[in-house]
PDB file of N, CA and C in Angstrom:
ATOM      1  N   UNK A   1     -14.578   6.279 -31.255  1.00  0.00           N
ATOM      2  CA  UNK A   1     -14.909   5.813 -29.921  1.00  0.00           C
ATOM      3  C   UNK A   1     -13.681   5.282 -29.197  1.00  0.00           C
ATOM      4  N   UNK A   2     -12.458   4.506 -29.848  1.00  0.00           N
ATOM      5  CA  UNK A   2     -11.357   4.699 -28.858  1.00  0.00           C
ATOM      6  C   UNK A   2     -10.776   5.145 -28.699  1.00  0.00           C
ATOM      7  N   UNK A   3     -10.886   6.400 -29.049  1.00  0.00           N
ATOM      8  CA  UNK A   3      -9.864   7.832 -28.154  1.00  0.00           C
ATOM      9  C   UNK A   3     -10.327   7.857 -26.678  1.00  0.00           C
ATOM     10  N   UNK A   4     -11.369   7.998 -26.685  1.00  0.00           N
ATOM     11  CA  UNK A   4     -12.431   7.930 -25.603  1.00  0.00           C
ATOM     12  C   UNK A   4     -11.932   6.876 -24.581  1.00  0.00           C
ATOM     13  N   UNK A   5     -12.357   5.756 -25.332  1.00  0.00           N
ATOM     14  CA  UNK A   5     -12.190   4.684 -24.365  1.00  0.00           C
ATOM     15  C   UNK A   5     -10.575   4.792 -23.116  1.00  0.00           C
ATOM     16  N   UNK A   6      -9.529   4.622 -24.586  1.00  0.00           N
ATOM     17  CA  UNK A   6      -8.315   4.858 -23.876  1.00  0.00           C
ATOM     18  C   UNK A   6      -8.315   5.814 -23.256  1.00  0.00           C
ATOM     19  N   UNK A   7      -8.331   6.978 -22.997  1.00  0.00           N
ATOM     20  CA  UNK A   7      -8.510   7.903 -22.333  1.00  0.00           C
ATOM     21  C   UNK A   7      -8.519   7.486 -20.710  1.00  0.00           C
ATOM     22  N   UNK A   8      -9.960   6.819 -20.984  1.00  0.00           N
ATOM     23  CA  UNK A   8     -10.825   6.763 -20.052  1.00  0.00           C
ATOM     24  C   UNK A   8     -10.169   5.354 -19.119  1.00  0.00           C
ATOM     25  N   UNK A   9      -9.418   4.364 -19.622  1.00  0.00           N
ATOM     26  CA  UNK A   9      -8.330   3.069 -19.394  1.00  0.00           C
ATOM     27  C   UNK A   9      -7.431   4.104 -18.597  1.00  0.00           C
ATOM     28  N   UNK A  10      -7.056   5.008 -19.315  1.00  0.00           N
ATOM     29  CA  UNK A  10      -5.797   5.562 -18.491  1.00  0.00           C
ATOM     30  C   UNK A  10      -5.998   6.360 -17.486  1.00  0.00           C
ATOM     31  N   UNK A  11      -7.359   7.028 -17.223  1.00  0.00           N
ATOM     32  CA  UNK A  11      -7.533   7.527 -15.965  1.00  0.00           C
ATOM     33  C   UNK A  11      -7.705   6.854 -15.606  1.00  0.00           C
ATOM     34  N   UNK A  12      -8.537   5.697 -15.316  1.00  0.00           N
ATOM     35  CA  UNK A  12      -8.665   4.531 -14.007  1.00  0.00           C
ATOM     36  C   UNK A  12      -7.201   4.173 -14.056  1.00  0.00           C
ATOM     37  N   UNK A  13      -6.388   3.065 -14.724  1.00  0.00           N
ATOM     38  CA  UNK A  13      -4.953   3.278 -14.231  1.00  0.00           C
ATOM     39  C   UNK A  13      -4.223   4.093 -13.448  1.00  0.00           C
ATOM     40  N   UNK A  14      -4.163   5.387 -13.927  1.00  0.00           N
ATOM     41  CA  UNK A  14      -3.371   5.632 -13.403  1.00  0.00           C
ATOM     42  C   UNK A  14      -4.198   6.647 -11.790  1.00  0.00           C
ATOM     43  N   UNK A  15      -5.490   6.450 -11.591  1.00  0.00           N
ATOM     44  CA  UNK A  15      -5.958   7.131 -10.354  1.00  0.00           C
ATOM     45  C   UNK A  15      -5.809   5.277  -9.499  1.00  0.00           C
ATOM     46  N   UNK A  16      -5.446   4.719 -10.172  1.00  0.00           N
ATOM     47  CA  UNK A  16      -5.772   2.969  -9.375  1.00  0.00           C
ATOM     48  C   UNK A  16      -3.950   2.555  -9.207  1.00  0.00           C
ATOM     49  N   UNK A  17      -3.267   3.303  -9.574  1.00  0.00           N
ATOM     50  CA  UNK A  17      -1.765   3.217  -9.366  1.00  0.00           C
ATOM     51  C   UNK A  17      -1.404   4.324  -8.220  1.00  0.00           C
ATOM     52  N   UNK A  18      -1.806   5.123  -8.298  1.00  0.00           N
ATOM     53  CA  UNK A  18      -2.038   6.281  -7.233  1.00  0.00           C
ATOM     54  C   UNK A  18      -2.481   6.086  -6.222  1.00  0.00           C
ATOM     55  N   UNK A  19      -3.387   5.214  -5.982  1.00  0.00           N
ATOM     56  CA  UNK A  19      -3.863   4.784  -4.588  1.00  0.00           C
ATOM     57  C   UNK A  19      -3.041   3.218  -4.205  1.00  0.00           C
ATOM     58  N   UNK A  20      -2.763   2.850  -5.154  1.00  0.00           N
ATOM     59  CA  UNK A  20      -1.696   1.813  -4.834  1.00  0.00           C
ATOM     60  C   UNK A  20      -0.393   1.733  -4.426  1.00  0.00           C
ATOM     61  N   UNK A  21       0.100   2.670  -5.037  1.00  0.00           N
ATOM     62  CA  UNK A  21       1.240   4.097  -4.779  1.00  0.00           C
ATOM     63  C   UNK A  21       1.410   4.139  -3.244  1.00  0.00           C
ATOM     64  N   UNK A  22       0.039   4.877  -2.733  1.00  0.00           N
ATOM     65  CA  UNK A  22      -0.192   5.895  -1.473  1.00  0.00           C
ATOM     66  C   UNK A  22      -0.091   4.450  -0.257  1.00  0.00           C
ATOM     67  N   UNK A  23      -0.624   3.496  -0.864  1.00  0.00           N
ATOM     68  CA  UNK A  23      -0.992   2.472   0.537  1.00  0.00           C
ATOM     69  C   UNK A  23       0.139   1.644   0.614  1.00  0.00           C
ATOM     70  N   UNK A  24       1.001   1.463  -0.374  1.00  0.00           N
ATOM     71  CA  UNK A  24       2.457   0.782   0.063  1.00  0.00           C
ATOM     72  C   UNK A  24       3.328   1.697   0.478  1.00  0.00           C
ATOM     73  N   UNK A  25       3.312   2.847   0.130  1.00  0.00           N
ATOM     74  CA  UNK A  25       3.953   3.348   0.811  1.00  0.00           C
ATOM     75  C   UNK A  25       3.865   3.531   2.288  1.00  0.00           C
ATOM     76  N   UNK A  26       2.240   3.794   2.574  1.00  0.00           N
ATOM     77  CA  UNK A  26       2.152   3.957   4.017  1.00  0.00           C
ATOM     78  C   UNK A  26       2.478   2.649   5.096  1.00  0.00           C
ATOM     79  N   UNK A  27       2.069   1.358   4.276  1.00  0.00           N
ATOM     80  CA  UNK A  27       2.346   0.127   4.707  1.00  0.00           C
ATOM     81  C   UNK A  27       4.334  -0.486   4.416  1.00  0.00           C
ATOM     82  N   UNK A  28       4.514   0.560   4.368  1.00  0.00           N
ATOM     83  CA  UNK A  28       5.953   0.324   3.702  1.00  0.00           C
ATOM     84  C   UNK A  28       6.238  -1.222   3.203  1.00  0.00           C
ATOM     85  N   UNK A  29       5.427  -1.229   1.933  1.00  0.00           N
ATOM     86  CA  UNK A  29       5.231  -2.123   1.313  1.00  0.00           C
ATOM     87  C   UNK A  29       5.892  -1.781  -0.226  1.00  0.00           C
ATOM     88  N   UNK A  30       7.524  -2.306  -0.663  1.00  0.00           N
ATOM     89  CA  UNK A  30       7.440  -1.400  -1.500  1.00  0.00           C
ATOM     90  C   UNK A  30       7.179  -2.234  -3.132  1.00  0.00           C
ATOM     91  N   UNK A  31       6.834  -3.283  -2.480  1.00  0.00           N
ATOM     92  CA  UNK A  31       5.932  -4.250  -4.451  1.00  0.00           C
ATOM     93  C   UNK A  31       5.111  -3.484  -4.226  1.00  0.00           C
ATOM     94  N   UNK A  32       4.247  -3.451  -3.316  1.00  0.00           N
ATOM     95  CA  UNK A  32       2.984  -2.582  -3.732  1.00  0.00           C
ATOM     96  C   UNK A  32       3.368  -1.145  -4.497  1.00  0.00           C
ATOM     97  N   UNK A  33       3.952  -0.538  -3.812  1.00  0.00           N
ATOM     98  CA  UNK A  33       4.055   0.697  -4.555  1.00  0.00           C
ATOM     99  C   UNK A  33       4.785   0.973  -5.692  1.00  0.00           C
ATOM    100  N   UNK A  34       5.727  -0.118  -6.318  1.00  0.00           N
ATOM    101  CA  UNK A  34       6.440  -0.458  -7.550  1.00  0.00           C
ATOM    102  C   UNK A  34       5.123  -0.317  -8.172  1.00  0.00           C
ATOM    103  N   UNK A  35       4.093  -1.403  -7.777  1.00  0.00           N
ATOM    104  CA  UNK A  35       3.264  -1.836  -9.058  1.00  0.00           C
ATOM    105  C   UNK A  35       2.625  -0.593  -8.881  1.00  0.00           C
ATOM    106  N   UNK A  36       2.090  -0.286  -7.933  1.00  0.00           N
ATOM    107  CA  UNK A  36       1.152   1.328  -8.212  1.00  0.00           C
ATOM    108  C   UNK A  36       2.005   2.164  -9.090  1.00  0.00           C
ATOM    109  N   UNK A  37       3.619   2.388  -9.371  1.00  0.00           N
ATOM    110  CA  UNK A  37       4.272   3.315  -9.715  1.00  0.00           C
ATOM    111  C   UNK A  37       3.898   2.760 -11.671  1.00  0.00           C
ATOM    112  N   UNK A  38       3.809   1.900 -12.121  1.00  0.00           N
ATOM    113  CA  UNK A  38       4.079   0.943 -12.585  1.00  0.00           C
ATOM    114  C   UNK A  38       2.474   1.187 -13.642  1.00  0.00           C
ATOM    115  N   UNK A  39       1.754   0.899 -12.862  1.00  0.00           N
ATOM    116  CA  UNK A  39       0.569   1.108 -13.562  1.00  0.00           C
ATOM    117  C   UNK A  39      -0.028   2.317 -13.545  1.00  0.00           C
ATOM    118  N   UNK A  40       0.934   3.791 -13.055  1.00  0.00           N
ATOM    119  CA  UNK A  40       0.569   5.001 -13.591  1.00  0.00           C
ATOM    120  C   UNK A  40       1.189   5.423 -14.627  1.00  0.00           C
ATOM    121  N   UNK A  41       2.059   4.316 -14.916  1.00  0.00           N
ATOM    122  CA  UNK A  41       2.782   4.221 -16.490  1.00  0.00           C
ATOM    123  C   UNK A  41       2.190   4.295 -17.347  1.00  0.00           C
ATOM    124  N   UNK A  42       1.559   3.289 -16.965  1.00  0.00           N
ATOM    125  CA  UNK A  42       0.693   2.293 -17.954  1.00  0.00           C
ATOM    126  C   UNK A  42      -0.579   3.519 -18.456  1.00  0.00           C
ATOM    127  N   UNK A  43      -1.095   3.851 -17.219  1.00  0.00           N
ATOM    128  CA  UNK A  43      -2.264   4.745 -17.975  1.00  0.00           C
ATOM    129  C   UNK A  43      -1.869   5.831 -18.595  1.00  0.00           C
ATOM    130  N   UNK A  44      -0.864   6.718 -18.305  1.00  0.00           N
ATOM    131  CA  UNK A  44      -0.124   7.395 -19.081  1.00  0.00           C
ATOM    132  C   UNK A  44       0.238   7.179 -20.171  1.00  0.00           C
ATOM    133  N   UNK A  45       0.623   5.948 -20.485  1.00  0.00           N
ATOM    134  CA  UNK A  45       0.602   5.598 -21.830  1.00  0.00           C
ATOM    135  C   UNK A  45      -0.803   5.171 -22.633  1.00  0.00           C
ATOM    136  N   UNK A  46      -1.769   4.749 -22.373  1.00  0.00           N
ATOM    137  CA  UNK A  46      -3.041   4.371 -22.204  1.00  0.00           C
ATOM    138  C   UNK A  46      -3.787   5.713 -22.763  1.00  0.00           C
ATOM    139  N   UNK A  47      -3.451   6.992 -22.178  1.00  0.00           N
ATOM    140  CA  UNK A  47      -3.731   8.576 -22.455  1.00  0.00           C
ATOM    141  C   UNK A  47      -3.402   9.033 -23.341  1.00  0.00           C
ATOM    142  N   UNK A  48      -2.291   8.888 -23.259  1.00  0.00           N
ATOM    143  CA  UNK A  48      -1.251   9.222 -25.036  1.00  0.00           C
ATOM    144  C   UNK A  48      -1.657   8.544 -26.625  1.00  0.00           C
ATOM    145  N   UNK A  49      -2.029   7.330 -26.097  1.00  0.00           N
ATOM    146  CA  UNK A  49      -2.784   6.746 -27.017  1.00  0.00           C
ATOM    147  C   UNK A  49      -3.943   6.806 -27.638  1.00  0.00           C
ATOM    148  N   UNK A  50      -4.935   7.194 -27.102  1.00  0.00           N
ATOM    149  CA  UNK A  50      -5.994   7.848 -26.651  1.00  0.00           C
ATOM    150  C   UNK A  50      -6.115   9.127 -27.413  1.00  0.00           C
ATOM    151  N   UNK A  51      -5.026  10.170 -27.175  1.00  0.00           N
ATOM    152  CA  UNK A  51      -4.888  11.529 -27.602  1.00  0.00           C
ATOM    153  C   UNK A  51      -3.961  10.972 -29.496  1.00  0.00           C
ATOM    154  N   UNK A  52      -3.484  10.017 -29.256  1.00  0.00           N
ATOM    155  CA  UNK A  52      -2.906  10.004 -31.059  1.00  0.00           C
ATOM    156  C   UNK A  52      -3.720   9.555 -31.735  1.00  0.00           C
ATOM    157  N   UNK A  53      -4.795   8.896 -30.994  1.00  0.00           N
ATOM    158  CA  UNK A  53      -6.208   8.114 -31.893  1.00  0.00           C
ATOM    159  C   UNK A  53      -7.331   9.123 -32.419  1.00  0.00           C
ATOM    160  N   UNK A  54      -7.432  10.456 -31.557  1.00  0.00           N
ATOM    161  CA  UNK A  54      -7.800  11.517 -31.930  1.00  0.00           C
ATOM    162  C   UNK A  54      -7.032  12.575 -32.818  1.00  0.00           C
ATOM    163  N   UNK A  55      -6.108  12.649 -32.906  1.00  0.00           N
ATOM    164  CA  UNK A  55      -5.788  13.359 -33.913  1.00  0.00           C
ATOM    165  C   UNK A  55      -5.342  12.824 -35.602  1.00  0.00           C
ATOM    166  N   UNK A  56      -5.191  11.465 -35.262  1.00  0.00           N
ATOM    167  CA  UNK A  56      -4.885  10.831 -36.268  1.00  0.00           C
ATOM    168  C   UNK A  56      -6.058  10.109 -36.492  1.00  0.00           C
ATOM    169  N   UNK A  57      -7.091   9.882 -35.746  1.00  0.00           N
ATOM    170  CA  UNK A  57      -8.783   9.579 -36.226  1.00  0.00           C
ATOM    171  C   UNK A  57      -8.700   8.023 -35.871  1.00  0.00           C
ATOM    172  N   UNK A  58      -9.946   7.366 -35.408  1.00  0.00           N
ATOM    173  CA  UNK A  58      -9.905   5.687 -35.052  1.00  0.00           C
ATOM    174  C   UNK A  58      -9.325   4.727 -35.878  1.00  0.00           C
ATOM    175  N   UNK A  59      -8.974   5.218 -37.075  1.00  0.00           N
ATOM    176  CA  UNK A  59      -8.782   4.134 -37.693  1.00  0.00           C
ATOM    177  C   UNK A  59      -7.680   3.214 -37.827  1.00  0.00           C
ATOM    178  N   UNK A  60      -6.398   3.661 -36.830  1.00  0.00           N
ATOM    179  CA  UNK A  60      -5.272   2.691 -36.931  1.00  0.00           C
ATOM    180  C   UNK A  60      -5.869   1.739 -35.788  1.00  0.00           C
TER     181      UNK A  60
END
């Protein structure tokens, strides 16, 4: 079940860094869009994790 989960952490991240992304930029705001850049990291990594928990199975 946390392959899944993470997975699922890292799409909201990184679709919630993406729109955070889009609105500092338009507000030429650029903390905002650091942190949007920032937390599409994060779910990206969040994904990856996610995908090694599945092949290597829940148990680490």
């Amino acid at each position: 079940m946390g392959e899944l989960t993470d997975k699922i952490k890292g799409n909201i991240n990184e679709a919630v860094g993406k729109v955070k992304e889009a609105i500092g930029d338009h507000q030429n705001n650029p903390e905002l869009k650091a942190e949007g850049q920032g937390q599409q990291v994060q779910g990206k990594g969040e994904q990856f994790k996610g995908k090694v928990k599945g092949a290597l199975g829940d148990d680490i």
